[in-house]
PDB file of N, CA and C in Angstrom:
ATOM      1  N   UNK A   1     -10.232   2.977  11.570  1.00  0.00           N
ATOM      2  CA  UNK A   1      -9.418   2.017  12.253  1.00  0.00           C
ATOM      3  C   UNK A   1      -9.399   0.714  11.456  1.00  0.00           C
ATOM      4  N   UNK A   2      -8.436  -0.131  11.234  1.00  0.00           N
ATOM      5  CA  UNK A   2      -8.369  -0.940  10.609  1.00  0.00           C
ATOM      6  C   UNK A   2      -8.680  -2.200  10.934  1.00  0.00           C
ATOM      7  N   UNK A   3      -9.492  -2.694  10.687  1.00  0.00           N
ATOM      8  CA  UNK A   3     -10.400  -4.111  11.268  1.00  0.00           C
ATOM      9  C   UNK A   3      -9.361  -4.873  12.127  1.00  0.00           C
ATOM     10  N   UNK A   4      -9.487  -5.886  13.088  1.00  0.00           N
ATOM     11  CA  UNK A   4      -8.714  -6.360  13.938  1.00  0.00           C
ATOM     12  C   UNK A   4      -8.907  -8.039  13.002  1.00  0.00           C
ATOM     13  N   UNK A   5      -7.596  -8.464  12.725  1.00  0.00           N
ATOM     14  CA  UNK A   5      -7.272  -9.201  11.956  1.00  0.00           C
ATOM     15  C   UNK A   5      -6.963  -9.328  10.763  1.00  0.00           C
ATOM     16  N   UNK A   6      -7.255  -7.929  10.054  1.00  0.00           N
ATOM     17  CA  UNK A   6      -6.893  -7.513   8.720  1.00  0.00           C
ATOM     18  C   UNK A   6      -5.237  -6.800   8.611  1.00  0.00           C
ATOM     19  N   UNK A   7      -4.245  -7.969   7.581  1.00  0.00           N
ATOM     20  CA  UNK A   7      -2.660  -7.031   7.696  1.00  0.00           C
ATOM     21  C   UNK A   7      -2.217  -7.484   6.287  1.00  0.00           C
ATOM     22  N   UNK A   8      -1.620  -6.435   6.527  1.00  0.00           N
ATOM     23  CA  UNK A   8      -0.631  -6.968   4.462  1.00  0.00           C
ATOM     24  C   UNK A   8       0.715  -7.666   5.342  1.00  0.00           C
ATOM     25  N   UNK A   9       0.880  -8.959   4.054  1.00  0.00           N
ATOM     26  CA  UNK A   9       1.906  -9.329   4.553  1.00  0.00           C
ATOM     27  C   UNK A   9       3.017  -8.970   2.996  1.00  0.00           C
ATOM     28  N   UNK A  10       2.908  -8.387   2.266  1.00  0.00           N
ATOM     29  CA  UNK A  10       3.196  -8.375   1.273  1.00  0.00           C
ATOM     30  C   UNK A  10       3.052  -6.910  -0.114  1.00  0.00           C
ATOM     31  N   UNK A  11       4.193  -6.361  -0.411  1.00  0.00           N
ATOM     32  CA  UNK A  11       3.936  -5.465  -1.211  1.00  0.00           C
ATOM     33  C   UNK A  11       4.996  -5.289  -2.127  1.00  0.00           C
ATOM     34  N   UNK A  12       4.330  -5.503  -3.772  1.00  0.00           N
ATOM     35  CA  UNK A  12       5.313  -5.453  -4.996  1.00  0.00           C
ATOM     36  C   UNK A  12       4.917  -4.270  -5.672  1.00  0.00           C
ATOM     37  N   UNK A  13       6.184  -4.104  -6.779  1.00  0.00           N
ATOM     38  CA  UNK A  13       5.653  -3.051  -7.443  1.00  0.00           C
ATOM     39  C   UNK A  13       6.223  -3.753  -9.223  1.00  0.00           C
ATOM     40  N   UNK A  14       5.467  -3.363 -10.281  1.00  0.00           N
ATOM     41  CA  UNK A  14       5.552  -3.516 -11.374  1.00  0.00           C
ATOM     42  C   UNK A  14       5.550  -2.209 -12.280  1.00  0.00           C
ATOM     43  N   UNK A  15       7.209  -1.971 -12.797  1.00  0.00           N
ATOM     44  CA  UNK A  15       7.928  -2.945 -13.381  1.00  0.00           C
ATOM     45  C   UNK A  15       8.803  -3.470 -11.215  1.00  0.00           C
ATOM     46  N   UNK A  16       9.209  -4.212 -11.059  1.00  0.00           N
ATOM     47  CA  UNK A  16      10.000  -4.588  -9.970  1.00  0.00           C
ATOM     48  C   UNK A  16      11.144  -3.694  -9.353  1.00  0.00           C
ATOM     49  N   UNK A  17      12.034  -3.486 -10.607  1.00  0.00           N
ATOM     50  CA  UNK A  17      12.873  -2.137 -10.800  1.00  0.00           C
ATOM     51  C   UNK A  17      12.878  -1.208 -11.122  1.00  0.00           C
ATOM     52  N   UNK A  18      12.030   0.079 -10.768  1.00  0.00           N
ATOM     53  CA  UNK A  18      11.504   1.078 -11.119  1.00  0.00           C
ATOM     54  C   UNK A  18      12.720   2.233 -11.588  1.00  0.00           C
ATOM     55  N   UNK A  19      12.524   2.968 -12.886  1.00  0.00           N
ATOM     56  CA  UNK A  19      13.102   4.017 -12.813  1.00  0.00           C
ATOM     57  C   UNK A  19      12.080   5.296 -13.266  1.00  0.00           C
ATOM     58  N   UNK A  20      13.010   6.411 -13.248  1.00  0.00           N
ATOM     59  CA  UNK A  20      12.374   7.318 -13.236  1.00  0.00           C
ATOM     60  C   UNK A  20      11.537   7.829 -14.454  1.00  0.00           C
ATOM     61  N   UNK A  21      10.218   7.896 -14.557  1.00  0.00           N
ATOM     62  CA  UNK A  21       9.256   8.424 -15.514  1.00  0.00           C
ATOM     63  C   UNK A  21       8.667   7.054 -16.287  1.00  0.00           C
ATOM     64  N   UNK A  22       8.278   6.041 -15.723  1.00  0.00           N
ATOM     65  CA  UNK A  22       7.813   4.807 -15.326  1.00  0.00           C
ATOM     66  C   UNK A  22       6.813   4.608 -14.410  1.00  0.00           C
ATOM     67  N   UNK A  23       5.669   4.570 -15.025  1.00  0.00           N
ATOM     68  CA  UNK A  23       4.132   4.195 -14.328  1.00  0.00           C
ATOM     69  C   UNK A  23       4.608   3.603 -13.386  1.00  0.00           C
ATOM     70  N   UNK A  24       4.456   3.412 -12.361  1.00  0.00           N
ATOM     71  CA  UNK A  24       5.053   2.318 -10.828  1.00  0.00           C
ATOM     72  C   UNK A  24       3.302   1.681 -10.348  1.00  0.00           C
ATOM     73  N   UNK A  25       3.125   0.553 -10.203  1.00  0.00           N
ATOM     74  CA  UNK A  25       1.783  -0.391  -9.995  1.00  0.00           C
ATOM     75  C   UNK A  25       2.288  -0.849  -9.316  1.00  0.00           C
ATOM     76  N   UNK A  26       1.549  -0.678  -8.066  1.00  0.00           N
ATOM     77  CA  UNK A  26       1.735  -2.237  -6.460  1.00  0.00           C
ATOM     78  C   UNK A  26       0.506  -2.865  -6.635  1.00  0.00           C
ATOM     79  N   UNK A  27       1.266  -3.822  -6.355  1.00  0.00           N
ATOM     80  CA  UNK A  27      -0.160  -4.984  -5.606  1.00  0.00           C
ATOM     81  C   UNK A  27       0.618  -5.176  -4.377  1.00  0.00           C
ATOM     82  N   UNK A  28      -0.424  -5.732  -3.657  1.00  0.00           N
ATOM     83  CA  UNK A  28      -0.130  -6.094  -2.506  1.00  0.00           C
ATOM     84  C   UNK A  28      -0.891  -7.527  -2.101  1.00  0.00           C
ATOM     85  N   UNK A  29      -0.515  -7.643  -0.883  1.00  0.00           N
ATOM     86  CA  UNK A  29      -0.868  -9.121  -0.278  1.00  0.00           C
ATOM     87  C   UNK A  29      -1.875  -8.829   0.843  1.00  0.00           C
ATOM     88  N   UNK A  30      -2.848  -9.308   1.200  1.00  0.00           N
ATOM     89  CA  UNK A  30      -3.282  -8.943   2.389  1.00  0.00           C
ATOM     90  C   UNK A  30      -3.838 -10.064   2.743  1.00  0.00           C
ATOM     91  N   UNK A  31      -3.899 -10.473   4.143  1.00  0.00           N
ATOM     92  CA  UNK A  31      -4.046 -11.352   5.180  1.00  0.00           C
ATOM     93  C   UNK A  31      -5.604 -11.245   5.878  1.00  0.00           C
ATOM     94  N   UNK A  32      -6.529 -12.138   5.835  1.00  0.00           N
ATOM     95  CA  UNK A  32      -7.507 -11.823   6.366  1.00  0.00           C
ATOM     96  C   UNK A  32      -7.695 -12.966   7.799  1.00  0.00           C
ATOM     97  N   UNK A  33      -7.357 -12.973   8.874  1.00  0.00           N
ATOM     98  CA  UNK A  33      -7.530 -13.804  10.151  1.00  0.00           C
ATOM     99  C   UNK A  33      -8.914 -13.755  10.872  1.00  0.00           C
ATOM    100  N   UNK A  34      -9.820 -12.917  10.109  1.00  0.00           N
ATOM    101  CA  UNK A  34     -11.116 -13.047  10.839  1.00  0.00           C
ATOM    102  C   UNK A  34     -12.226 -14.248   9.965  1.00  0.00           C
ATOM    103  N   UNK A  35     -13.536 -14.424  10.548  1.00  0.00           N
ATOM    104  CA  UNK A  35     -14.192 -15.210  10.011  1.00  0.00           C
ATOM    105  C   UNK A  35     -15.487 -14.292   8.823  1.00  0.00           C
ATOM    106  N   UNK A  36     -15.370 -13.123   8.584  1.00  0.00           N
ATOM    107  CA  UNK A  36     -15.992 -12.264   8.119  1.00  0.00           C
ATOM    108  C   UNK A  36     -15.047 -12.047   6.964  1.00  0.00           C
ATOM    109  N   UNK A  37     -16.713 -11.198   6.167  1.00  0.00           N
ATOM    110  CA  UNK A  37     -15.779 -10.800   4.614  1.00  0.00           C
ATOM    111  C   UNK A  37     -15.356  -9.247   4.709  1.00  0.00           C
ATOM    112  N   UNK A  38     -14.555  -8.882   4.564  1.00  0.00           N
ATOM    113  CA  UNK A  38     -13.890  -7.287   4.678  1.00  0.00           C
ATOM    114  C   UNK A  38     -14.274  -6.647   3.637  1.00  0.00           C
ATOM    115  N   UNK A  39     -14.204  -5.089   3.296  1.00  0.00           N
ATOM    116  CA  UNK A  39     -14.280  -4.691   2.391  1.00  0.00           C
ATOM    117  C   UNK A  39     -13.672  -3.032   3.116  1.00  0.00           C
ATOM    118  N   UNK A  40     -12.456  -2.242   2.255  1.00  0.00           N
ATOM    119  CA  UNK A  40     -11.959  -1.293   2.442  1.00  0.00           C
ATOM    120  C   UNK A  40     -11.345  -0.840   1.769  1.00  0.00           C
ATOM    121  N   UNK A  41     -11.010   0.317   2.009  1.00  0.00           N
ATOM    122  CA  UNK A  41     -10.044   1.235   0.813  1.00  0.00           C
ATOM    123  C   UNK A  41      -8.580   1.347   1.263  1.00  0.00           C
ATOM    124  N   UNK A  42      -7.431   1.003   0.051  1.00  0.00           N
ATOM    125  CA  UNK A  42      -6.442   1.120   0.680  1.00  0.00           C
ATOM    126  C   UNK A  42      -5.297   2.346  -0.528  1.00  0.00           C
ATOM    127  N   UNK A  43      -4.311   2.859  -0.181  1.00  0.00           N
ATOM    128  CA  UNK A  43      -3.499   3.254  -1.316  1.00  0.00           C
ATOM    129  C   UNK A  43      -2.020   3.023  -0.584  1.00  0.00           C
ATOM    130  N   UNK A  44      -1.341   3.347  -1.474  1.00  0.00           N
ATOM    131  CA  UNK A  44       0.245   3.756  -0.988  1.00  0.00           C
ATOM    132  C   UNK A  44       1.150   4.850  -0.978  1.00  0.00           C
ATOM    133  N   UNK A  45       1.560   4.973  -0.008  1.00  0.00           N
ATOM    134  CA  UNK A  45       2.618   6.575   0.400  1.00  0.00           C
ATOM    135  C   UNK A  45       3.776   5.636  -0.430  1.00  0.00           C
ATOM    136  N   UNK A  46       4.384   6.941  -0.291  1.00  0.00           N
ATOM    137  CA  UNK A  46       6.191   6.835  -0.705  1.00  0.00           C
ATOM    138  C   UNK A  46       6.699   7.548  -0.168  1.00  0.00           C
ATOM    139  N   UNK A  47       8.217   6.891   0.609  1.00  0.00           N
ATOM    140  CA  UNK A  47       8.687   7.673   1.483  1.00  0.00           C
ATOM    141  C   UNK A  47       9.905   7.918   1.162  1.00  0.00           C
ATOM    142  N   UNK A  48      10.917   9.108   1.421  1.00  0.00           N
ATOM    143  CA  UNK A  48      11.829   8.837   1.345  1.00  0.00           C
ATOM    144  C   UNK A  48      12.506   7.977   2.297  1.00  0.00           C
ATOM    145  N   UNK A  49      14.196   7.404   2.637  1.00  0.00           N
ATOM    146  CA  UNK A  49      14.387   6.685   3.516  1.00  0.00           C
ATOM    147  C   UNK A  49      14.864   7.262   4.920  1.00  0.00           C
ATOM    148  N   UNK A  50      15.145   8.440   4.521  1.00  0.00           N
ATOM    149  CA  UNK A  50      15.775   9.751   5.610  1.00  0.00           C
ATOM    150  C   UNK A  50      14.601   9.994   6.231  1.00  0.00           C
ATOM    151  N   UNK A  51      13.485  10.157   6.269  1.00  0.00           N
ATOM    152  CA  UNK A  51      11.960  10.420   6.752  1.00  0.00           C
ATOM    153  C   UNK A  51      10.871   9.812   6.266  1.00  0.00           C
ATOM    154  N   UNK A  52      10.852   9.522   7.212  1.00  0.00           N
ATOM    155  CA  UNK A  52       9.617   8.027   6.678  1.00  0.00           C
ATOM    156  C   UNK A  52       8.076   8.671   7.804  1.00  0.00           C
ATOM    157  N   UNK A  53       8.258  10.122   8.148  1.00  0.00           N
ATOM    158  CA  UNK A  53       6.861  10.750   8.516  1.00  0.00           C
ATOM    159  C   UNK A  53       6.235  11.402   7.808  1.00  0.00           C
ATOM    160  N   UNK A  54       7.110  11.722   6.969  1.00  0.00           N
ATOM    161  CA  UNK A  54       5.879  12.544   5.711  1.00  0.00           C
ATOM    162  C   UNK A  54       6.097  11.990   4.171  1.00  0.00           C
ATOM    163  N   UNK A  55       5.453  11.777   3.428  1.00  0.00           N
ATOM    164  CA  UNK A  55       5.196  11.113   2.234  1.00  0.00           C
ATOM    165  C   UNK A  55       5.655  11.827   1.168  1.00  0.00           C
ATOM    166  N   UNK A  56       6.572  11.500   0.143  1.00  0.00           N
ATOM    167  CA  UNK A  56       7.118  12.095  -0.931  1.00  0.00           C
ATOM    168  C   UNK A  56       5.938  12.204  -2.056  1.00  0.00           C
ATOM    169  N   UNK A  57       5.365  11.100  -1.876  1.00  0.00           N
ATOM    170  CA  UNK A  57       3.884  10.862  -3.182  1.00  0.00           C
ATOM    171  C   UNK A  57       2.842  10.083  -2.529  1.00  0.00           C
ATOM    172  N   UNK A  58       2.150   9.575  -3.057  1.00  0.00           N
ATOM    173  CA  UNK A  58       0.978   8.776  -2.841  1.00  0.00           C
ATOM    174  C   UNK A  58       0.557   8.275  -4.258  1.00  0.00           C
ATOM    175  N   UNK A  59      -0.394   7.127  -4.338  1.00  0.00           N
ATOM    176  CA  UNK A  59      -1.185   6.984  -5.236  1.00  0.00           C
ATOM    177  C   UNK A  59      -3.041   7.370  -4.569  1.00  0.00           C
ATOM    178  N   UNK A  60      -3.291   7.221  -5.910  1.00  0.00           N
ATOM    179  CA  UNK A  60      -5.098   7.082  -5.368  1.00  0.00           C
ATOM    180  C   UNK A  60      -5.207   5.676  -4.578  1.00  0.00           C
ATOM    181  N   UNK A  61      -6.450   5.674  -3.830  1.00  0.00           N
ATOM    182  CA  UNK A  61      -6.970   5.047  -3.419  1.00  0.00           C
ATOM    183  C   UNK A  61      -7.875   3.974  -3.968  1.00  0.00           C
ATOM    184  N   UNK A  62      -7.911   2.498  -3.659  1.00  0.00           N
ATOM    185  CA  UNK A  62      -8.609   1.585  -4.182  1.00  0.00           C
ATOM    186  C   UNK A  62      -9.459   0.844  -3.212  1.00  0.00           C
ATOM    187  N   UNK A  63     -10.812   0.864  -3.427  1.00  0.00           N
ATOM    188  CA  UNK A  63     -11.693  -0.296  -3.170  1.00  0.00           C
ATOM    189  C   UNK A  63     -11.429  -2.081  -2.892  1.00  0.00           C
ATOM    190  N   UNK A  64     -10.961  -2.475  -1.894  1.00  0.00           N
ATOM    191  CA  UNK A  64     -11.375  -3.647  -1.816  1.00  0.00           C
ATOM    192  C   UNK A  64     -12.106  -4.392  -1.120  1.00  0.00           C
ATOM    193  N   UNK A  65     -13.288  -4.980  -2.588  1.00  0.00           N
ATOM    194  CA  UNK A  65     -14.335  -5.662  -1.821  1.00  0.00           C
ATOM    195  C   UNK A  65     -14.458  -7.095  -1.602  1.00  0.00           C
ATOM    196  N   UNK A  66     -15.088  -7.036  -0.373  1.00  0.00           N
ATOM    197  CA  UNK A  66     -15.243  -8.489   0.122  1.00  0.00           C
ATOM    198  C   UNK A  66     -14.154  -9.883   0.393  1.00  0.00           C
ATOM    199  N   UNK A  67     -12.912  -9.149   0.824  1.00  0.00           N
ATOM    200  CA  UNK A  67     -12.115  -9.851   1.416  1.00  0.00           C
ATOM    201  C   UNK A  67     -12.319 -10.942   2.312  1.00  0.00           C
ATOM    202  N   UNK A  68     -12.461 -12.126   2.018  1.00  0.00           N
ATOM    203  CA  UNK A  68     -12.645 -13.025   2.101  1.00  0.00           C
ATOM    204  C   UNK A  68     -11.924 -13.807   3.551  1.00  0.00           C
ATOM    205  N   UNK A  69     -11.739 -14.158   4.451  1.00  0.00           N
ATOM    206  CA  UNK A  69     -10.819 -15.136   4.831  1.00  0.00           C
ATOM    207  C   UNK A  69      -9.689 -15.797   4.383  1.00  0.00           C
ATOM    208  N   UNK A  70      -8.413 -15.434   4.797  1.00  0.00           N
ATOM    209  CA  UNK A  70      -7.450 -16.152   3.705  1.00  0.00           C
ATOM    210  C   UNK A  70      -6.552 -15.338   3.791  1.00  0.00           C
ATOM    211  N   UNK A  71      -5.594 -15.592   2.483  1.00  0.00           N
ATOM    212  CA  UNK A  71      -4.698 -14.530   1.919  1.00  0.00           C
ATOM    213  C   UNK A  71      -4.814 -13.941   0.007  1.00  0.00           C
ATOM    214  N   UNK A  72      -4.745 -13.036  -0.068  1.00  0.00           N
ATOM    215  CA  UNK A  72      -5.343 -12.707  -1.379  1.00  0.00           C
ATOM    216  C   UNK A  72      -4.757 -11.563  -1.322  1.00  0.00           C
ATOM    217  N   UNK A  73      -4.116 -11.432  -3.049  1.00  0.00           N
ATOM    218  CA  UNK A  73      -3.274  -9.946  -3.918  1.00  0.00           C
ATOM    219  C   UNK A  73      -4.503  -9.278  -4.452  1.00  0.00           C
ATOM    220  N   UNK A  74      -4.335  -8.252  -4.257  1.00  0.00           N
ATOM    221  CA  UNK A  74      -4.905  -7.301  -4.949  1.00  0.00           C
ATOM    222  C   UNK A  74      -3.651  -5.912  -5.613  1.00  0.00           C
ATOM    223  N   UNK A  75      -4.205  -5.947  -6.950  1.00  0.00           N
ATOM    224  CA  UNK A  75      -3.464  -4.664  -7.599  1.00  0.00           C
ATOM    225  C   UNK A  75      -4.354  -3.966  -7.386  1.00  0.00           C
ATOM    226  N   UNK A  76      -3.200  -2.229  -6.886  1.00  0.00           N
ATOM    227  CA  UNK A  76      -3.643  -0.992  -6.614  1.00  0.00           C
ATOM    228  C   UNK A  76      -4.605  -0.348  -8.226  1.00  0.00           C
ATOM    229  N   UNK A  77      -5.445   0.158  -8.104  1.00  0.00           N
ATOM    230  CA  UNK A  77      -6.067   1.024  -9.494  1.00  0.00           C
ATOM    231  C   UNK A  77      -5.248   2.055  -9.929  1.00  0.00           C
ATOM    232  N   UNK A  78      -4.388   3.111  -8.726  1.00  0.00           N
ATOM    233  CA  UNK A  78      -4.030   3.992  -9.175  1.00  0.00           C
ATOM    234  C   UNK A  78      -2.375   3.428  -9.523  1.00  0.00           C
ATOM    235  N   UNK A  79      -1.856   4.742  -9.969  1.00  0.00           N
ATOM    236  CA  UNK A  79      -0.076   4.066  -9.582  1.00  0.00           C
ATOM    237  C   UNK A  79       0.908   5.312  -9.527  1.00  0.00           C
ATOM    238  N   UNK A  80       2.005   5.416  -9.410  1.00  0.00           N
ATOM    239  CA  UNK A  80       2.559   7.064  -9.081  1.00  0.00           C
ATOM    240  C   UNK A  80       4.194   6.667  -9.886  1.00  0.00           C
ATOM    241  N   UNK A  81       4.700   7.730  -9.961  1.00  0.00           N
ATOM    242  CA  UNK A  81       5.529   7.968 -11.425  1.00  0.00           C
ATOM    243  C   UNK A  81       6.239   8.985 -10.512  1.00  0.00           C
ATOM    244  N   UNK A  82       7.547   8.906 -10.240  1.00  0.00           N
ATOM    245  CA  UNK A  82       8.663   9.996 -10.235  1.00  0.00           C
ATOM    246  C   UNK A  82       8.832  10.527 -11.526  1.00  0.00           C
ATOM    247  N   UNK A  83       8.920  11.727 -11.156  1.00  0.00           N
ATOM    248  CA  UNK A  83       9.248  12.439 -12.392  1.00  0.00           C
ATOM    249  C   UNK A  83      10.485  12.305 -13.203  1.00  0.00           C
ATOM    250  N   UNK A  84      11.118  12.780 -14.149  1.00  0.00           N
ATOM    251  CA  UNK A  84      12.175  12.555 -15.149  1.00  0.00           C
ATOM    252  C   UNK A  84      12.746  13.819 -14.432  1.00  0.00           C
ATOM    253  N   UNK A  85      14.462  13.357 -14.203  1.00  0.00           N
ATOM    254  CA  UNK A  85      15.640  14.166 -14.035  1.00  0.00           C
ATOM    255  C   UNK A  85      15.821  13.911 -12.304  1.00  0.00           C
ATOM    256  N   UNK A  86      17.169  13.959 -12.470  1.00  0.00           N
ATOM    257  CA  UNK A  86      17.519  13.702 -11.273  1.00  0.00           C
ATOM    258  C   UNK A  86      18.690  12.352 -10.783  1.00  0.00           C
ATOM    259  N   UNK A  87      19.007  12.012  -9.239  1.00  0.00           N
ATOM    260  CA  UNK A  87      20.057  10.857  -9.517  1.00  0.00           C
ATOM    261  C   UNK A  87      18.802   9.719  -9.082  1.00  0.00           C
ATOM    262  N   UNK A  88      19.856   8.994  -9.040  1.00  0.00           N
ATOM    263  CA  UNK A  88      18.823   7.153  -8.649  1.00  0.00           C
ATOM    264  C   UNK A  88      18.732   7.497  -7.030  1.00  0.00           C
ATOM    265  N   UNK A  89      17.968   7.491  -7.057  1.00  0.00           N
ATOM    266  CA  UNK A  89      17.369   7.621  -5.383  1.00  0.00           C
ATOM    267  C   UNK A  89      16.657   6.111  -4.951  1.00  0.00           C
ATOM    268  N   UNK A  90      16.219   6.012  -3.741  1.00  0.00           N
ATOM    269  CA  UNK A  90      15.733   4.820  -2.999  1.00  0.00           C
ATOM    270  C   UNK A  90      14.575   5.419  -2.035  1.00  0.00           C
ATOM    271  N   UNK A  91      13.124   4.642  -2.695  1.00  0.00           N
ATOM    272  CA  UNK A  91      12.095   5.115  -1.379  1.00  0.00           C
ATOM    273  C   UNK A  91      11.985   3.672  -0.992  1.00  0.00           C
ATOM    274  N   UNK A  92      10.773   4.255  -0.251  1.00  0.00           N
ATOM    275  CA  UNK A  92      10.085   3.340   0.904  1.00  0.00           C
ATOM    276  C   UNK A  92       8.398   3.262   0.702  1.00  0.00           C
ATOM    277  N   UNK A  93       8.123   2.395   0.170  1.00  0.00           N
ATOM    278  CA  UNK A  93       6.500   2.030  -0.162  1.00  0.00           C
ATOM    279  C   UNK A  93       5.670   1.624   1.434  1.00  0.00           C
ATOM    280  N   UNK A  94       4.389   2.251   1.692  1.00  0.00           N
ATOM    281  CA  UNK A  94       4.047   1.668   2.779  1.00  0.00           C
ATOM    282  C   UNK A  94       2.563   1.735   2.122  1.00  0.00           C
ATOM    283  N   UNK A  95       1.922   0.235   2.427  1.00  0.00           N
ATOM    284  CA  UNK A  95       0.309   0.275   2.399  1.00  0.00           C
ATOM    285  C   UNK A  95      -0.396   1.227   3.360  1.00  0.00           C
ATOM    286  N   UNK A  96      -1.284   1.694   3.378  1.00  0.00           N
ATOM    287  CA  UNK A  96      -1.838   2.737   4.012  1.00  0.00           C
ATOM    288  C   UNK A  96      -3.780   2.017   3.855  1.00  0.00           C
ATOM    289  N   UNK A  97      -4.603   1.763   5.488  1.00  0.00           N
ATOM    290  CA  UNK A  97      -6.031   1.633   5.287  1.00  0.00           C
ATOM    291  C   UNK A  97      -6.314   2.973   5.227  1.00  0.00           C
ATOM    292  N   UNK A  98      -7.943   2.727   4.963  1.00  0.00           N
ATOM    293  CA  UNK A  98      -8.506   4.647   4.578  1.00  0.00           C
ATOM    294  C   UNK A  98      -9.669   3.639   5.174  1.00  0.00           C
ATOM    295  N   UNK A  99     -10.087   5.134   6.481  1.00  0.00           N
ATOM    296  CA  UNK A  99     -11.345   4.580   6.608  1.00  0.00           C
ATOM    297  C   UNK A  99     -12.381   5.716   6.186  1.00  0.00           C
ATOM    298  N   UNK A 100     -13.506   5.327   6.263  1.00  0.00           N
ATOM    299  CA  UNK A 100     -14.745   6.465   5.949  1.00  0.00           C
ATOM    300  C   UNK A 100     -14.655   7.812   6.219  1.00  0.00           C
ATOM    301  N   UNK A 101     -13.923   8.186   6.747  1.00  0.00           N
ATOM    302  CA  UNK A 101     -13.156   9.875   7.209  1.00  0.00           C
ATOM    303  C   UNK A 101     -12.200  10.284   6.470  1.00  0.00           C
ATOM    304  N   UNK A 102     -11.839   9.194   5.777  1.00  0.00           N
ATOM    305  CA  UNK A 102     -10.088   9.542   4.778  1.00  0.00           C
ATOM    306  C   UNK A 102      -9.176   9.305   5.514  1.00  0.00           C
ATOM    307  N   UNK A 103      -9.138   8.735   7.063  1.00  0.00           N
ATOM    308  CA  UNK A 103      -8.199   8.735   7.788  1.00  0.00           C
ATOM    309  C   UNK A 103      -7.454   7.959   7.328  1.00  0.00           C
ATOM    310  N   UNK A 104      -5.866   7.947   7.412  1.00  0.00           N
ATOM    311  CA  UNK A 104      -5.208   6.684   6.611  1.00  0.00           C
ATOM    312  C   UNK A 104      -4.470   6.519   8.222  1.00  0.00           C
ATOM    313  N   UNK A 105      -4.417   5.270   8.279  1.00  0.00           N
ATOM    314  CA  UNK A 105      -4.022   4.783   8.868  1.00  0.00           C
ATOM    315  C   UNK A 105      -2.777   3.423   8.396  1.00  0.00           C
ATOM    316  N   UNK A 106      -1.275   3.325   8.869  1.00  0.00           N
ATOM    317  CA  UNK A 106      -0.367   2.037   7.979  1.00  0.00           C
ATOM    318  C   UNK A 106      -0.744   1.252   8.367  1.00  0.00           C
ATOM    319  N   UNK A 107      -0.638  -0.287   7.650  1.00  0.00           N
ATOM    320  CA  UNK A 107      -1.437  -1.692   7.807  1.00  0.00           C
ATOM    321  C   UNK A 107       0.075  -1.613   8.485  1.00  0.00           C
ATOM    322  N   UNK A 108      -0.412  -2.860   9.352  1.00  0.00           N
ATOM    323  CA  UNK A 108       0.920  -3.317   9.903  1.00  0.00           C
ATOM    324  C   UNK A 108       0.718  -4.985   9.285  1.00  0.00           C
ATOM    325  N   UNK A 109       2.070  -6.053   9.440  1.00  0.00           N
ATOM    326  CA  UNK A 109       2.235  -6.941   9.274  1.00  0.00           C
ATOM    327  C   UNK A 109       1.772  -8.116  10.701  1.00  0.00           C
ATOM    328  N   UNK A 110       1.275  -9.513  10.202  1.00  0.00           N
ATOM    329  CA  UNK A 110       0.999 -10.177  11.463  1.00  0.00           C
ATOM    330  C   UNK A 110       1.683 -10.090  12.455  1.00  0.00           C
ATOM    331  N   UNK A 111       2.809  -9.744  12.432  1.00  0.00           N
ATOM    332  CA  UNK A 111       4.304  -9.835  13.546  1.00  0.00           C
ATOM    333  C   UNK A 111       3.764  -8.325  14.560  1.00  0.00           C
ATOM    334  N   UNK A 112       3.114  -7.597  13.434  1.00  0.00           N
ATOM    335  CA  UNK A 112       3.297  -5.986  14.399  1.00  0.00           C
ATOM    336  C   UNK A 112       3.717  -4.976  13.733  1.00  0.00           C
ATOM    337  N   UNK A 113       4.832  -5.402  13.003  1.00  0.00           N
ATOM    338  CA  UNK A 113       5.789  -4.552  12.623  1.00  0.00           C
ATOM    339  C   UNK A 113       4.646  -3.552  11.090  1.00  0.00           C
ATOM    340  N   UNK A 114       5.396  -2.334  10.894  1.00  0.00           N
ATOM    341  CA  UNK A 114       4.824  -1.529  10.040  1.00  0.00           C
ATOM    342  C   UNK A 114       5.411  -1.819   8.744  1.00  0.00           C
TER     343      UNK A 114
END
């Protein structure tokens, strides 16, 4: 379960304009509203935009320690690559927490929203 006060408000990817057979790297933003230091694992799905319940890819999972109070980027370790061939398509990146079970659970934003 994802700590109560912990949310991304924020998620990029580098290069910005991704094409196909191109390392893809997010960082993200995350929001810490508690008075404690966090520490958790997070990665990212990819969705298509037609179904956004099951995940086209994923990356690995990354460690972040000791989240501080505040707001603070962290870049993902892993990163995920569409393959070569095909037309220009459009996904949908979502941060995903992992808790000690592997459960992933989506961060939501301060508002609520996913």
């Amino acid at each position: 379960m994802i700590p109560s006060g912990l949310y991304v408000t924020a998620l990029q990817s580098i290069p910005e304009l991704p094409t196909r057979g191109t390392d893809l790297i997010f960082y993200s933003t995350f929001a810490n509203n508690t008075n404690s230091l966090i520490t958790f694992r997070w990665l990212v799905r990819i969705f298509k935009p037609d179904n956004l319940t099951k995940s086209f890819g994923q990356t690995t999972s990354t460690l972040f320690t000791d989240l501080g109070p505040g707001v603070r980027n962290q870049t993902l370790f892993g990163n995920w690559k569409l393959p070569l061939g095909g037309p220009c398509e459009n996904f949908i990146a979502r941060v995903y927490f992992v808790d000690q079970n592997n459960q992933e659970t989506p961060f939501k934003q301060p508002n609520g929203q996913v």
